[in-house]
C-alpha atoms as a PDB file:
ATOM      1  CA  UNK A   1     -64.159  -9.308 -33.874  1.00  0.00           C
ATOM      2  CA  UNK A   2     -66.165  -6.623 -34.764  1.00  0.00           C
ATOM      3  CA  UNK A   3     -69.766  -9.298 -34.764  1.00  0.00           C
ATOM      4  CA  UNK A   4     -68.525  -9.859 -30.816  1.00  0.00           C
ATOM      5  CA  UNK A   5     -67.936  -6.395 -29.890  1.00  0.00           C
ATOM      6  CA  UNK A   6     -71.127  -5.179 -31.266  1.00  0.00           C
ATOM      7  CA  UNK A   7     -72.866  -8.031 -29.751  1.00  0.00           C
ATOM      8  CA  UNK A   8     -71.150  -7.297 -26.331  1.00  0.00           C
ATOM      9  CA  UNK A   9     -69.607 -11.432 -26.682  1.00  0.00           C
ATOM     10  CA  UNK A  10     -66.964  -9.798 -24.587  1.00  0.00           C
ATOM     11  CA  UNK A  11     -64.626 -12.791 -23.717  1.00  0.00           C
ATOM     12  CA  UNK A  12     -64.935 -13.842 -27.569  1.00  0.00           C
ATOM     13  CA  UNK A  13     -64.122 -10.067 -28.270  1.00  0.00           C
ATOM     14  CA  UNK A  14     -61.022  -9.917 -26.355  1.00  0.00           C
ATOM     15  CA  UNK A  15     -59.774 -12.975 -27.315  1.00  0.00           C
ATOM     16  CA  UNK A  16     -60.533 -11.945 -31.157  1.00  0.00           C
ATOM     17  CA  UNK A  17     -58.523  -8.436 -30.511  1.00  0.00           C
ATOM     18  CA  UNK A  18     -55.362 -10.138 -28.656  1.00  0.00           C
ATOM     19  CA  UNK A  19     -55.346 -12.165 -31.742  1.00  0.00           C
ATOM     20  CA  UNK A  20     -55.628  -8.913 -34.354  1.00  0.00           C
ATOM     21  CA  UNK A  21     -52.796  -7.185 -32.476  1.00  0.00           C
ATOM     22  CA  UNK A  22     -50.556 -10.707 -32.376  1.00  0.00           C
ATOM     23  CA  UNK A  23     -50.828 -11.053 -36.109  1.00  0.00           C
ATOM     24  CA  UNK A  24     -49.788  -7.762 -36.686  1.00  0.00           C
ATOM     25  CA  UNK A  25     -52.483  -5.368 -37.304  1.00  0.00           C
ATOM     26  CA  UNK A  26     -52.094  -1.802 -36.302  1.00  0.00           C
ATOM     27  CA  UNK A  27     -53.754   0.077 -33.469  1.00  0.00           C
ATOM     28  CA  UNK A  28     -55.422   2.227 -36.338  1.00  0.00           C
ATOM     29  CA  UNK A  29     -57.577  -0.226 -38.341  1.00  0.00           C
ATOM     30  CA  UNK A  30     -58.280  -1.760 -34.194  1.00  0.00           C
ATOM     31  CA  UNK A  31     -59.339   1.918 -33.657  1.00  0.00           C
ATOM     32  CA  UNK A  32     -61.142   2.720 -36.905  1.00  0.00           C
ATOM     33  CA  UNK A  33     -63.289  -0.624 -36.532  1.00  0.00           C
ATOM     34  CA  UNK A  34     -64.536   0.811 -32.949  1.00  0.00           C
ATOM     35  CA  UNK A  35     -65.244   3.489 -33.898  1.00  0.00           C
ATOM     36  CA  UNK A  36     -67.187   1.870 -36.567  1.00  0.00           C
ATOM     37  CA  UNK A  37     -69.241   0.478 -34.444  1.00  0.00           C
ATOM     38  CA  UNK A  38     -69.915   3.020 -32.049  1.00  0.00           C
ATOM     39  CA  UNK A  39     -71.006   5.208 -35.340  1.00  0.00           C
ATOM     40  CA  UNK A  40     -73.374   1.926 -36.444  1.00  0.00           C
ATOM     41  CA  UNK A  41     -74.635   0.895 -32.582  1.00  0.00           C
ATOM     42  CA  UNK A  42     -76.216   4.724 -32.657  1.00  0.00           C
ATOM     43  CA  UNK A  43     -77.604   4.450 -35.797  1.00  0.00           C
ATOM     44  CA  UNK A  44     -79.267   1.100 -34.878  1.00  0.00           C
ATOM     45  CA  UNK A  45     -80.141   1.994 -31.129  1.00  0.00           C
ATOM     46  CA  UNK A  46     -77.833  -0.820 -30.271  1.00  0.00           C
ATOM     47  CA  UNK A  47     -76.364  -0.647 -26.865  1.00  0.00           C
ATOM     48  CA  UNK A  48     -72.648  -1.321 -26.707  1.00  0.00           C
ATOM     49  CA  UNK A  49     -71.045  -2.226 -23.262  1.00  0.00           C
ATOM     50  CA  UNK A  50     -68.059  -0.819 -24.321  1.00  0.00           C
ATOM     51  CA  UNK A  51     -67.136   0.515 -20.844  1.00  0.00           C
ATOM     52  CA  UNK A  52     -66.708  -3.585 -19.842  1.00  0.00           C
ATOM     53  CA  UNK A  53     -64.336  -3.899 -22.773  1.00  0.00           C
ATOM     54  CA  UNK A  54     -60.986  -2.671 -20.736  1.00  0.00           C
ATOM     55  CA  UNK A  55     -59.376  -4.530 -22.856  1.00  0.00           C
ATOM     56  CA  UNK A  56     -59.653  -2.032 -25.763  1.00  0.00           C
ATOM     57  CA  UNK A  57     -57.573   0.343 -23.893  1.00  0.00           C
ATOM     58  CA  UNK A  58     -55.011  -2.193 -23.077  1.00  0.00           C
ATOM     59  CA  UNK A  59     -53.875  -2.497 -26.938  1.00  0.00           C
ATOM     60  CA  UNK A  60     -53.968   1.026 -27.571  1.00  0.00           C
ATOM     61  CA  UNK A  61     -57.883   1.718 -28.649  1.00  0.00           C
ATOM     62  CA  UNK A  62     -60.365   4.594 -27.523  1.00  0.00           C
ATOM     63  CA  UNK A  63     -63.450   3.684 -26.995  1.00  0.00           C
ATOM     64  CA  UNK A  64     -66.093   5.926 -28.305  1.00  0.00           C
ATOM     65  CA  UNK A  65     -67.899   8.814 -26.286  1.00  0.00           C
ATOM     66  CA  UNK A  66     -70.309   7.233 -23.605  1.00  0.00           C
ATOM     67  CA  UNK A  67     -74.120   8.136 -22.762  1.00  0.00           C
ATOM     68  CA  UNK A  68     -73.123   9.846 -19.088  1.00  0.00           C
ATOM     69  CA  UNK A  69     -69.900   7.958 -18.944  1.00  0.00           C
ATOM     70  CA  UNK A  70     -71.479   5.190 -17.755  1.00  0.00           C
ATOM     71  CA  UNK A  71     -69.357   3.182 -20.815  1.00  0.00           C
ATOM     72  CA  UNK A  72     -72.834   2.468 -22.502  1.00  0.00           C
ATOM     73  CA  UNK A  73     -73.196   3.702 -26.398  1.00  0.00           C
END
């Protein structure tokens, strides 16, 4: 999950967090592994299309603070 999201493999992403939430995993270890990567794509210089990831906010997950809200990191 969190290879595809950093990646931006966003169908393999989604499918990866459906599954996390359908096995049982909490919205907080969802949300701490975004904001993982937000905190790692920065470091890097690794763009993140999180603002194509709807998804995220469909389980219950924040995405991290956007360059000028434009959903990039």
């Amino acid at each position: 999950m969190v290879a595809c999201i950093a990646s931006n493999s966003i169908p393999q992403a989604k499918g990866h967090v459906y599954g996390a939430k359908n096995m049982g995993e909490p919205t907080e270890l969802l949300q701490q592994c975004i904001d993982l990567i937000g905190i790692l794509a920065n470091l890097e210089g690794i763009k993140v299309e999180f603002g194509k990831m709807e998804f995220l906010g469909k389980v219950g997950v924040k995405i991290p603070c956007t360059e000028n809200g434009n959903g990039v990191l």
